[in-house]
Protein backbone atom coordinates (compact mmCIF):
# COMPACT_ATOMS: atom_id res chain seq x y z
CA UNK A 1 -19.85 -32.32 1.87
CA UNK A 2 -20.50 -28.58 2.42
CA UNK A 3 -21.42 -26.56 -0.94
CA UNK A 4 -18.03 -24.73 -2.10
CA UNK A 5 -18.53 -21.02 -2.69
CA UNK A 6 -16.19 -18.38 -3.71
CA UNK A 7 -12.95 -19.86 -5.40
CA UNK A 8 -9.20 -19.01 -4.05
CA UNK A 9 -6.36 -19.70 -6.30
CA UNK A 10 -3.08 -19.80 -5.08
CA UNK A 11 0.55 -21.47 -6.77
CA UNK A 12 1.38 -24.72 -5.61
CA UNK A 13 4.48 -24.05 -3.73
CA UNK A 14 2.50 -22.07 -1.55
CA UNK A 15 0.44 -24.90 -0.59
CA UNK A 16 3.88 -26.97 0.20
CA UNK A 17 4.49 -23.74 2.86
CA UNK A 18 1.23 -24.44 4.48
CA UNK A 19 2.08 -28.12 5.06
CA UNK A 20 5.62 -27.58 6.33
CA UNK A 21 4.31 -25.11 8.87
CA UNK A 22 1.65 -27.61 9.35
CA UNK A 23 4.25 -29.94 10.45
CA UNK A 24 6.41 -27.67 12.78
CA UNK A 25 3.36 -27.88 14.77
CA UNK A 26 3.97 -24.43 16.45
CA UNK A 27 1.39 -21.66 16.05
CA UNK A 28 1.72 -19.16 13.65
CA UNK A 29 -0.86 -16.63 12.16
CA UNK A 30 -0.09 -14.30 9.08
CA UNK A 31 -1.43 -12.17 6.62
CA UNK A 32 -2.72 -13.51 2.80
CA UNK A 33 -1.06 -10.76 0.35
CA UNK A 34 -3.58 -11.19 -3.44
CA UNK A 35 -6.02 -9.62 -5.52
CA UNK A 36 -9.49 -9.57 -5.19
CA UNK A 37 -11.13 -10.49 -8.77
CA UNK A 38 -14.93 -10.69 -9.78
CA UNK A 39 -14.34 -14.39 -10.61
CA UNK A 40 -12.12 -15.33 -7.66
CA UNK A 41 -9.60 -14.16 -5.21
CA UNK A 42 -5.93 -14.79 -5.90
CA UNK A 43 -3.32 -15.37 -3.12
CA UNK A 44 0.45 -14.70 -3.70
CA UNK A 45 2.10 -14.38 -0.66
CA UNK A 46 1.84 -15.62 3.21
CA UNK A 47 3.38 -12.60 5.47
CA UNK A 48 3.72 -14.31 8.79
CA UNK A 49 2.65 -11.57 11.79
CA UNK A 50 5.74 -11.06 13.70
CA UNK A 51 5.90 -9.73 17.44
CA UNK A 52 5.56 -6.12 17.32
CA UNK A 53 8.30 -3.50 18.03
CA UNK A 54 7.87 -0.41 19.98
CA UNK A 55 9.61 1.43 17.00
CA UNK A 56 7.28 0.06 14.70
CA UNK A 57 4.43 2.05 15.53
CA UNK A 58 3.54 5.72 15.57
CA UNK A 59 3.29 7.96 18.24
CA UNK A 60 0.03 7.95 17.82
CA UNK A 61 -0.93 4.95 17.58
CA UNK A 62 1.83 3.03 20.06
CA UNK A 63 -0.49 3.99 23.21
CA UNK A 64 -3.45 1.97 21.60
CA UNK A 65 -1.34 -1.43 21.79
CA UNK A 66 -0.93 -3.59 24.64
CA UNK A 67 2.94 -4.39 25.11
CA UNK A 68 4.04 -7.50 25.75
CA UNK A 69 7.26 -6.11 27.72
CA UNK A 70 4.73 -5.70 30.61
CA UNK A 71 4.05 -9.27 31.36
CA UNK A 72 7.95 -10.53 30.82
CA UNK A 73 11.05 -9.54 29.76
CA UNK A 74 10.68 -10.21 25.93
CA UNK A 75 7.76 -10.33 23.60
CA UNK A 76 6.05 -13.75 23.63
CA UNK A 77 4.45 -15.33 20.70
CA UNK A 78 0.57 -16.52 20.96
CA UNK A 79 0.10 -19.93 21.21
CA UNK A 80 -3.29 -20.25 20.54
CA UNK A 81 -6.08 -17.66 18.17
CA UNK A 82 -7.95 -16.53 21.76
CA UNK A 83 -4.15 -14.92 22.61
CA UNK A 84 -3.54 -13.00 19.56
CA UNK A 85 -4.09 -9.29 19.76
CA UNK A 86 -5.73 -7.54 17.07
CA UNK A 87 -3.90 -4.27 17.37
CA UNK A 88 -0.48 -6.79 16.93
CA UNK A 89 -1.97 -8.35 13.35
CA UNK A 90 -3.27 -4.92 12.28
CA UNK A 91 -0.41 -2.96 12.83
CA UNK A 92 1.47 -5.43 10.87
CA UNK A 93 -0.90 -5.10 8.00
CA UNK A 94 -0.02 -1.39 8.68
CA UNK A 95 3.46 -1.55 7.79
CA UNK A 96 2.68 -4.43 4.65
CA UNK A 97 0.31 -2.57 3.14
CA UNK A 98 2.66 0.11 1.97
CA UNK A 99 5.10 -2.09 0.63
CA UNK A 100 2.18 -3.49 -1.91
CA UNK A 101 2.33 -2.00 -5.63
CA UNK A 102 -1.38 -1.40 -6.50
CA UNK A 103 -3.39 -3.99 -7.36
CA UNK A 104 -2.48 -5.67 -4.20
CA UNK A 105 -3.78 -5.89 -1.04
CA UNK A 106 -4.17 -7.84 2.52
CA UNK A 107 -7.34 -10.48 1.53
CA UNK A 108 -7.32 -11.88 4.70
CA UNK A 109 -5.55 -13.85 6.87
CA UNK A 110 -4.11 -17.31 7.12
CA UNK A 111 -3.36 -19.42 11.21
CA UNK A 112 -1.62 -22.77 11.85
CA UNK A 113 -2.93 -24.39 14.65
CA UNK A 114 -5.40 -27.41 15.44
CA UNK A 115 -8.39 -27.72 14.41
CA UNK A 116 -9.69 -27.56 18.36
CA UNK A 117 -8.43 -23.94 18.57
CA UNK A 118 -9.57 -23.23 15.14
CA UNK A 119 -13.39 -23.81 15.80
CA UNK A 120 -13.99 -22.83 18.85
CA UNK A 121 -17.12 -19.71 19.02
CA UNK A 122 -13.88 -17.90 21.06
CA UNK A 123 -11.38 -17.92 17.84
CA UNK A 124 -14.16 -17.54 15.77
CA UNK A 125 -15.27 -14.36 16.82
CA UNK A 126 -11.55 -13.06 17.51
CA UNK A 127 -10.67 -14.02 13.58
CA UNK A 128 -13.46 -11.69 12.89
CA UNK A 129 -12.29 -8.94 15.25
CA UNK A 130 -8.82 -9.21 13.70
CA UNK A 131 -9.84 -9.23 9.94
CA UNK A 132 -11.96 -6.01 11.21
CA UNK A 133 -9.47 -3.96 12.38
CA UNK A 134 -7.12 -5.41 9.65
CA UNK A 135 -9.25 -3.90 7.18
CA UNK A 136 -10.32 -0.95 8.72
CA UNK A 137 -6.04 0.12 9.17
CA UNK A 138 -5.45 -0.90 5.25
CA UNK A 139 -8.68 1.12 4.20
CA UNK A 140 -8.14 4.38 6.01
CA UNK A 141 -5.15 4.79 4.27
CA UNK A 142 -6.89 5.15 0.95
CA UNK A 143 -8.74 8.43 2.02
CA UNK A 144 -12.28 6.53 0.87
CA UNK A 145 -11.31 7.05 -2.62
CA UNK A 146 -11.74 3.55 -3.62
CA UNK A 147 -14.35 1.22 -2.25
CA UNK A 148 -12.43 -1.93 -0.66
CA UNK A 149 -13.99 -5.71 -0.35
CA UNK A 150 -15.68 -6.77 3.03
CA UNK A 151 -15.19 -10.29 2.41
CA UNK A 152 -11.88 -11.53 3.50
CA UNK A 153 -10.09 -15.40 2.88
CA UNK A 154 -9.07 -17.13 6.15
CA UNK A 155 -6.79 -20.14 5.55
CA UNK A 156 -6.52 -23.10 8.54
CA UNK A 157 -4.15 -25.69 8.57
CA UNK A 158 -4.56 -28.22 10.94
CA UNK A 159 -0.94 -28.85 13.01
CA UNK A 160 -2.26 -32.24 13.28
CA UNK A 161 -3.42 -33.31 10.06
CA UNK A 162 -2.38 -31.72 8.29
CA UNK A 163 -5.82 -30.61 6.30
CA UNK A 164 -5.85 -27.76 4.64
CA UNK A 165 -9.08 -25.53 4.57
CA UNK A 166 -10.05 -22.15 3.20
CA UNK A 167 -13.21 -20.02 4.21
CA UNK A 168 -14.68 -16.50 3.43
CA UNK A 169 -16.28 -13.95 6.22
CA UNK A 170 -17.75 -10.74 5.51
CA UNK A 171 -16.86 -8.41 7.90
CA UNK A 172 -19.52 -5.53 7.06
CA UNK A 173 -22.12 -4.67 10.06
CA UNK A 174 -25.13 -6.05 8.00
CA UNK A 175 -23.28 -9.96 7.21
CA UNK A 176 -23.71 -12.85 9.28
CA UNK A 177 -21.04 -13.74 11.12
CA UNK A 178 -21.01 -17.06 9.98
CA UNK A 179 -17.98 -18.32 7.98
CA UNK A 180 -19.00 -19.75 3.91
CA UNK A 181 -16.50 -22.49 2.77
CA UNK A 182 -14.57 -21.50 -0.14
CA UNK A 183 -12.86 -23.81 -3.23
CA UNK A 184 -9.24 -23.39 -2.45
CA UNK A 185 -7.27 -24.49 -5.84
CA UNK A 186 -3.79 -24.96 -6.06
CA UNK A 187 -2.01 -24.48 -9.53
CA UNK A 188 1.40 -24.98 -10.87
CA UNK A 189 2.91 -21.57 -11.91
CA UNK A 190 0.41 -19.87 -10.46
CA UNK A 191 -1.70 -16.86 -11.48
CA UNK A 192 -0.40 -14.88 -14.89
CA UNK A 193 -0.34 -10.86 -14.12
CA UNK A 194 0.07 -7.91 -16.16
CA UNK A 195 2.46 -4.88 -14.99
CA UNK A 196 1.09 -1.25 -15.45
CA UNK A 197 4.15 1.29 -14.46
CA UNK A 198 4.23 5.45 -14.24
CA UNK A 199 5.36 8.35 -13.60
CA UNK A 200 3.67 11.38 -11.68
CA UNK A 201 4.14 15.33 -11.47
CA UNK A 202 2.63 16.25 -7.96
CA UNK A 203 2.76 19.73 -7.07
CA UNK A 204 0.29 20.54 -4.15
CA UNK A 205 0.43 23.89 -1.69
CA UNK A 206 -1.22 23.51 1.86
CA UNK A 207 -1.99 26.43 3.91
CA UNK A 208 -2.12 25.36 7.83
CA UNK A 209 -5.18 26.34 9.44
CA UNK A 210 -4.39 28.44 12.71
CA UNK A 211 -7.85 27.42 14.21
CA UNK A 212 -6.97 23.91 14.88
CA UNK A 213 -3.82 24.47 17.00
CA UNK A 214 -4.92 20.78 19.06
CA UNK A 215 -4.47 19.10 15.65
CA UNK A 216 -1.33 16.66 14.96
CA UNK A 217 0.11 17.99 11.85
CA UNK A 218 -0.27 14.62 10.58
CA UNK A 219 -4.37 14.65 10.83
CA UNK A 220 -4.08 17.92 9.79
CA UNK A 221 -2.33 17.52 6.16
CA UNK A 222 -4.34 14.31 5.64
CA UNK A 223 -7.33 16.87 5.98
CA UNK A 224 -6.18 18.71 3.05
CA UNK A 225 -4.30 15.71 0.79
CA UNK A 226 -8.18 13.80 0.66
CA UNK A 227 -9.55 16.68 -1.73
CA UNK A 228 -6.75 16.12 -4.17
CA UNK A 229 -7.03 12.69 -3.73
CA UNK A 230 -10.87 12.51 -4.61
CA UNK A 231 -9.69 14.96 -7.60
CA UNK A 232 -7.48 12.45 -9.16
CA UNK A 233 -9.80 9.55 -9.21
CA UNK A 234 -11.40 11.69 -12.13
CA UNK A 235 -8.01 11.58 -13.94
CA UNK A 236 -7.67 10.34 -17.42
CA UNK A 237 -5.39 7.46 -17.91
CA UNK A 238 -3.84 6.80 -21.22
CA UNK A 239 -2.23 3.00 -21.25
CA UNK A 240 0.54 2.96 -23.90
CA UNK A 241 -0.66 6.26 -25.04
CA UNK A 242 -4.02 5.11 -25.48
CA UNK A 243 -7.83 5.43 -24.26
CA UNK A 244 -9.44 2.33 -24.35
CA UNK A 245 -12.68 1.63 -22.60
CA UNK A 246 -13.38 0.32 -19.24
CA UNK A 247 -14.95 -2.67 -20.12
CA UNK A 248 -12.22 -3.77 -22.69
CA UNK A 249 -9.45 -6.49 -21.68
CA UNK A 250 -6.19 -5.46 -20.87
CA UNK A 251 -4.35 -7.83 -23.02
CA UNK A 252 -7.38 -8.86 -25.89
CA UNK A 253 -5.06 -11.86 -26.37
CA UNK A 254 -5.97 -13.68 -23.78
CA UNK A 255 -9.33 -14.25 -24.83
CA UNK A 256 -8.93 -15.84 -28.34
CA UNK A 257 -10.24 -19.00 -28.19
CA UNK A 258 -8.01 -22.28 -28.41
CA UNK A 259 -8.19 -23.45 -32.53
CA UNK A 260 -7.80 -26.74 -33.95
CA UNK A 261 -4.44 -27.38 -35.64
CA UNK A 262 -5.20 -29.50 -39.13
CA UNK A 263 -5.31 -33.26 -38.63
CA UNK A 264 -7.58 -33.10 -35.80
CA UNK A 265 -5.73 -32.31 -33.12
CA UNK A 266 -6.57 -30.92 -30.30
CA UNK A 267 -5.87 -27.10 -30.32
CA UNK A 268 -3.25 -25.63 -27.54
CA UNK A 269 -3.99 -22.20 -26.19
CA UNK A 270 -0.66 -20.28 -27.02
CA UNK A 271 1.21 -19.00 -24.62
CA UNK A 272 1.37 -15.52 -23.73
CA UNK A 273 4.06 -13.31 -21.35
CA UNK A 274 2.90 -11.20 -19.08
CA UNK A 275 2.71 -7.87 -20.72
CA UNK A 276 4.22 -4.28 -19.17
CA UNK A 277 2.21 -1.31 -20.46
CA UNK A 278 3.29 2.29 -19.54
CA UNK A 279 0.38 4.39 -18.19
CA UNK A 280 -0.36 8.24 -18.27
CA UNK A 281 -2.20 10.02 -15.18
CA UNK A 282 -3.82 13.31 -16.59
CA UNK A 283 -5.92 14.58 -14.04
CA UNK A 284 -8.46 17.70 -14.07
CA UNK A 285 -6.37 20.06 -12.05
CA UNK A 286 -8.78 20.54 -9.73
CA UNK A 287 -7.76 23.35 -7.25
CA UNK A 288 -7.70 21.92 -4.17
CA UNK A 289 -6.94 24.48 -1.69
CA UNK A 290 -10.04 26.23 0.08
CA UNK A 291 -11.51 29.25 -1.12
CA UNK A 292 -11.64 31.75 1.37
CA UNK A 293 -10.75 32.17 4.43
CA UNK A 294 -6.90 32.06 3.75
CA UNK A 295 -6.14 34.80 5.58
CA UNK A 296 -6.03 32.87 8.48
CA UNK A 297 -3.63 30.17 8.02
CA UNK A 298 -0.38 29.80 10.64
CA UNK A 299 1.75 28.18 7.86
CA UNK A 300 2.14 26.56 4.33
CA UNK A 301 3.81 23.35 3.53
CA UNK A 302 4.13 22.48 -0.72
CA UNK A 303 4.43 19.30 -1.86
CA UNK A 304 6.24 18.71 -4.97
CA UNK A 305 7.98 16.29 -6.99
CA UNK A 306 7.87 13.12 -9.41
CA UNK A 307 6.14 10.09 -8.30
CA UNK A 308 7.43 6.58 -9.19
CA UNK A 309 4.47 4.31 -9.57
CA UNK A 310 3.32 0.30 -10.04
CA UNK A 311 1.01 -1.76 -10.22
CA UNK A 312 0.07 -5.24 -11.39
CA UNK A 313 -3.30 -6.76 -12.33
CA UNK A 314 -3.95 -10.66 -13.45
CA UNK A 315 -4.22 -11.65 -16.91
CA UNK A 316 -7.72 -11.50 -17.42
CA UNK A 317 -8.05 -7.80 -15.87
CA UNK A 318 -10.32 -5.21 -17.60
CA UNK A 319 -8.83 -1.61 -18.37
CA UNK A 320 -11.26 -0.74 -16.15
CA UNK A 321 -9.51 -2.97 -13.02
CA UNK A 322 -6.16 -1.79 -14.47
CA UNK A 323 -7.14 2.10 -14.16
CA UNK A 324 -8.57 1.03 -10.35
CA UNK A 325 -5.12 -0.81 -9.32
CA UNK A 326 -3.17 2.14 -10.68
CA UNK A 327 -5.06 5.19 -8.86
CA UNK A 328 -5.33 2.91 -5.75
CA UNK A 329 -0.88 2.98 -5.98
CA UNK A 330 -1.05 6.74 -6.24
CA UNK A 331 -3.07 7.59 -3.53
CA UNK A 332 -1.26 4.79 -1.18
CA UNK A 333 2.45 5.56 -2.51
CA UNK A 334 1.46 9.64 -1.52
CA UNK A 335 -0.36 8.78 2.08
CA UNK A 336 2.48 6.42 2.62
CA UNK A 337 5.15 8.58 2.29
CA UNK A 338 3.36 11.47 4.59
CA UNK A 339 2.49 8.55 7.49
CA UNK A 340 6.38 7.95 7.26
CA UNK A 341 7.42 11.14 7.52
CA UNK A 342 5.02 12.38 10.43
CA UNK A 343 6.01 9.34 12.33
CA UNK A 344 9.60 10.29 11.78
CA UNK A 345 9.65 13.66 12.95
CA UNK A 346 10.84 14.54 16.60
CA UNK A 347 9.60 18.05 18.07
CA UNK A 348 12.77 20.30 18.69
CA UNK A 349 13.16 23.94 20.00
CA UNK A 350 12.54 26.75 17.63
CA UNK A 351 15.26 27.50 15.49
CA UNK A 352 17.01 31.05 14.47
CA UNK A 353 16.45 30.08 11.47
CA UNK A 354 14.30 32.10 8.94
CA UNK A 355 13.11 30.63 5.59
CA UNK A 356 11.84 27.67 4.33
CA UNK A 357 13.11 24.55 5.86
CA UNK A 358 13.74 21.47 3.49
CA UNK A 359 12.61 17.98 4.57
CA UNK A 360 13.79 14.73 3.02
CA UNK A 361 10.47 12.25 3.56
CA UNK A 362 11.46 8.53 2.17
CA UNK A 363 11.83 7.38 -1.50
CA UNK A 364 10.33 4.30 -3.13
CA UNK A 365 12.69 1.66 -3.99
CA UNK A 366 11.12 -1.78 -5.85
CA UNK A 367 11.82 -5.22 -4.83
CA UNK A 368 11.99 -8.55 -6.98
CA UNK A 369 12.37 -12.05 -6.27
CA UNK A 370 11.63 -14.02 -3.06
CA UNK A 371 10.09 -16.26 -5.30
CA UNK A 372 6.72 -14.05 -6.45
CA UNK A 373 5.54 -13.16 -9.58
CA UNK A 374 5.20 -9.70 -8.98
CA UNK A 375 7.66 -7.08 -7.61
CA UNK A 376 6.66 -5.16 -4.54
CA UNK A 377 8.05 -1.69 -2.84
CA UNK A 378 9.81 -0.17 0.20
CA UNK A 379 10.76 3.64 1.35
CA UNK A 380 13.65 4.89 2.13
CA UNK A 381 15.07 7.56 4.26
CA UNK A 382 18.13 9.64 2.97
CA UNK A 383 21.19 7.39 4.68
CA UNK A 384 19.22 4.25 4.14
CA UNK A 385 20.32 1.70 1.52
CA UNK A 386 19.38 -0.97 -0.12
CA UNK A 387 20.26 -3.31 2.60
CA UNK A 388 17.28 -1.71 4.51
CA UNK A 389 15.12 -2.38 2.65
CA UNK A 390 16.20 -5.92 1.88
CA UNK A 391 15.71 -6.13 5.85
CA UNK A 392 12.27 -4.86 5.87
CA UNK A 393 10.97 -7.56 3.53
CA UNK A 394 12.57 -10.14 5.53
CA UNK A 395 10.73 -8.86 8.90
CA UNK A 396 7.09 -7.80 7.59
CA UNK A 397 7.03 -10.46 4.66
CA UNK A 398 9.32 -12.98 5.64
CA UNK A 399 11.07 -12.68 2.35
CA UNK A 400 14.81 -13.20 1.23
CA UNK A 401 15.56 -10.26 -1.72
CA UNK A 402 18.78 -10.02 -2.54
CA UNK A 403 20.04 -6.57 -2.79
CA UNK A 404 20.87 -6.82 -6.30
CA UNK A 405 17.23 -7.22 -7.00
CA UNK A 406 16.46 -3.97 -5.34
CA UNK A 407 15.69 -0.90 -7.82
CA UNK A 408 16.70 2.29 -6.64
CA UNK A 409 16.90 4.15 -9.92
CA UNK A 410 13.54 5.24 -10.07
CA UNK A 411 13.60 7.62 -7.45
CA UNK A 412 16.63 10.04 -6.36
CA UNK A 413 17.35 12.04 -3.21
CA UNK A 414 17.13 15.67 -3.83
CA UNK A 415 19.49 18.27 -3.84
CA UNK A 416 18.75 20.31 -1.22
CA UNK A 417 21.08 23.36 -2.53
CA UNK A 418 18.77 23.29 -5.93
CA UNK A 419 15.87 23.58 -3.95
CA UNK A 420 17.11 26.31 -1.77
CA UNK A 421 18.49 27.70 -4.74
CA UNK A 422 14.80 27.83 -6.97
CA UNK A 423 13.25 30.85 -7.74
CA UNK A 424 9.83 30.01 -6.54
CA UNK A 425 11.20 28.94 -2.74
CA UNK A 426 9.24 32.17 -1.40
CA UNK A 427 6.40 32.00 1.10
CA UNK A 428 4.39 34.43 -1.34
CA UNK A 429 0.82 35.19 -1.20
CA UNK A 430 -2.07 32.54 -0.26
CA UNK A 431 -3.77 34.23 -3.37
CA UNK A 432 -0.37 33.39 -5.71
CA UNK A 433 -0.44 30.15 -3.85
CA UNK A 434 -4.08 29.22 -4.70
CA UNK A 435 -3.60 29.69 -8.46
CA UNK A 436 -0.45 27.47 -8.12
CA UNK A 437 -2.36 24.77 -6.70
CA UNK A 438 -3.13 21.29 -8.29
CA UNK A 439 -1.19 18.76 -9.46
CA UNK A 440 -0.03 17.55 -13.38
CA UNK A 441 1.52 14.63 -15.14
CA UNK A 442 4.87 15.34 -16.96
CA UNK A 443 8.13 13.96 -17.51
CA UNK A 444 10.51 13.42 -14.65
CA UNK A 445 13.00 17.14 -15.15
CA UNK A 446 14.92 19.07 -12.65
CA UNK A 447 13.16 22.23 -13.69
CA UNK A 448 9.68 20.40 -11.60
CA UNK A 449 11.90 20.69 -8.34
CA UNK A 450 10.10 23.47 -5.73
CA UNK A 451 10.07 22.56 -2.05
CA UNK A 452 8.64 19.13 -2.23
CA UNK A 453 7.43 16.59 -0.03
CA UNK A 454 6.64 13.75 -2.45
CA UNK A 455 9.60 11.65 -3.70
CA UNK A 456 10.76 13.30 -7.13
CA UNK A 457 12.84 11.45 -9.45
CA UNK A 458 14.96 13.99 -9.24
CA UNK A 459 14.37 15.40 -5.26
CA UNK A 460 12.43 15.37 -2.92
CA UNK A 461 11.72 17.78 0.57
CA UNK A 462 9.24 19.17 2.77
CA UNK A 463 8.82 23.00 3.34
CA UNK A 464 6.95 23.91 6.43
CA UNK A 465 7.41 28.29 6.70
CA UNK A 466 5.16 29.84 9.43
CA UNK A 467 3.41 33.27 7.90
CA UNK A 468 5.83 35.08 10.12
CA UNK A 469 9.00 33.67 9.03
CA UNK A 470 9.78 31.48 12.32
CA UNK A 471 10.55 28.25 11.95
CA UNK A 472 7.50 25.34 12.73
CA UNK A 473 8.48 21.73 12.85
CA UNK A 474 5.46 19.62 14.40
């Protein structure tokens, strides 16, 4: 018997999922939604990797992957690991990754198929290529302001016995490429977790450089969104109006020890709910737009509004993992929504138009149910409902959420005649702009609505004004 290394927990039902796809004996490969702890890794959810969509991908990035339409009529599902294409499972974890509340993220990756295909030194190294460029798509879209775990879970169950069996691979340059057996546990009820929720005041004002004409506005904003990123990872973050120390536990309750009830019986650790704390971002205003050179700038786009935020760490979690899961939802929920945007936008003529123009980029709407212990997120785009996103959990996650279960209170479509209507919609001076920059936590009020391009609880748009008053789009 091999020695067992790193542990993965996981609820029991989800081990009853493995068998029954086990049993259907068709090939299936999928992504393993947890948490990465210093003690073990937890898995909560298997996404199943669907066949990709044209439509699913940006224009940008839809060149990079092979189509299936080529070779036939209609997509065809792999039947074996050698067939899968990594582009297909990390394009996937694309679309997944935004629909995690911090604290979450893609651990690796789970296939159902025998154990021939499984071991080959073929499937072994494309697992390894997949996990790669799994990782490297969920990473990037942190702007390297958290550091993200190289070792990844792979779960095989054997379509002929049945077996169950989980391994770890670190996918760094400097690891062996050898896979390390891992102590897969199965528990009723599963993993306890703790909730951490906000609310965030971003106000951020962009000039366009005009020396990088060649550059997609999208690369180009990203560009100036990763100093105010790195900013806020120096944030303060009260946790039910509190400052407690890293290295504290969230919930201190969890750690009393069982005691002995008189009589000599055995002492019962008491339960304890999960707890929701309410969480305070107070970041050091750090200007983040450059310092000279302004004068030379084609255009300005501001981003403004109120950020609904989650995230969920297990019971055991530190303050210290709790302040990591919630800055890791920030920066996600605000790339996110930009990624969405830019791959919404079609180029169109230039418009007689003169002003600011008001964009409506996707609000965040929370999910529950589908059987998990923790609620996860979707974006929507004014006209979309809650049916939408509904559907989106059933393709990327292979989830059933009612719509019921669907929150769409925290975050409200904007009204664009308020924001036309604001007394601070002028282009003004990069110099007026400058001191305006930064970003601030506050409480969610119509007086916070400027031209915005994050999701307000109250509005949201995008204003995109050329220096000479035409209109710019893309």
């Amino acid at each position: 018997m091999g020695v067992m290394g790193r542990v993965v927990a996981a609820d029991d039902s989800l081990q009853e999922k493995l068998t029954a796809l086990a049993k259907g004996c068709s090939f299936q490969i999928g992504l393993l939604i947890g948490q990465n702890t210093s003690e073990k890794d937890i898995v909560v959810h298997l996404a199943p990797t669907p066949v990709p969509d044209e439509g699913d991908l940006s224009s940008e990035e839809e060149e990079a992957v092979p189509s299936p339409r080529h070779e036939a009529n209609k997509p065809k599902f792999p039947d074996s690991i050698p067939k899968v294409v990594e582009s297909t499972v990390s394009q996937h974890a694309r679309q997944v990754v935004r629909m995690l509340p911090g604290g979450l993220d893609i651990i690796g990756v789970y296939v159902v198929t025998p154990l021939a295909d499984f071991t080959t030194s073929t499937s072994q190294s494309k697992l390894r290529s997949i996990l790669a460029a799994t990782h490297k798509t969920t990473s990037r879209i942190l702007l390297e302001t958290a550091e993200t775990k190289t070792e990844k879970v792979i779960i095989h169950v054997c379509t002929q016995s049945f077996k169950i069996v989980c391994k770890t691979l670190d996918i760094s340059a400097t690891a062996s490429s050898t896979q390390e057996n891992a102590d897969l546990k199965f528990q009723r009820g599963g993993s306890k977790w703790q909730q951490l929720s906000y609310a965030y005041n971003i106000s951020l004002n962009f000039w366009l450089p005009k020396d990088k004409p060649s550059q997609s506005l999208y690369k180009t904003i990203i560009s100036l969104i990763k100093p105010w990123a790195k900013s806020v990872t120096q944030s303060l973050i009260l946790i039910d109006s509190e400052l407690p120390d890293d290295e504290e536990p969230l919930d201190s309750t969890v750690e009393e020890k069982p005691t002995k009830k008189k009589g000599g019986n055995r002492g019962l650790m008491e339960f304890v709910p999960p707890k929701a704390y309410k969480v305070e971002i107070l970041d050091p205003c750090i200007p983040v737009l450059p310092s000279s050179g302004l004068t030379e700038m084609s255009g300005s786009i501001r981003l403004s509004g109120t950020l609904a935020g989650l995230a969920f760490v297990h019971s055991k979690a530190t303050v210290g993992e709790a302040r990591a899961a919630v800055l890791v939802d920030l920066v996600r929920s605000v790339v996110s929504r930009w990624e969405m945007h830019c791959d919404s936008l079609v180029e169109e003529p230039p418009s007689h138009l003169i002003g600011p123009i008001i964009h409506e980029p996707p609000r965040r709407v929370f999910l529950e149910g589908g059987g998990l212990p923790v609620s996860l997120c979707d974006y929507l785009f004014p006209g979309d409902s809650c049916a939408d996103a509904c559907q989106s959990a059933k393709e990327l996650l292979g989830l059933k959420i009612r719509k019921e279960h669907v929150d769409d209170s925290q975050e409200t479509l904007a009204d664009a005649s308020e924001v036309m209507c604001h007394g601070d919609i002028s282009v003004g001076s990069a110099e007026e702009l400058e001191a305006q920059g930064g970003s601030r936590e506050g409480p969610c009020s119509s007086t916070q609505l400027l031209l915005v391009l994050a999701v307000a609880a109250v509005g949201v748009g995008v204003s995109f004004v050329s220096l000479q008053g035409s209109q710019v789009l893309t």
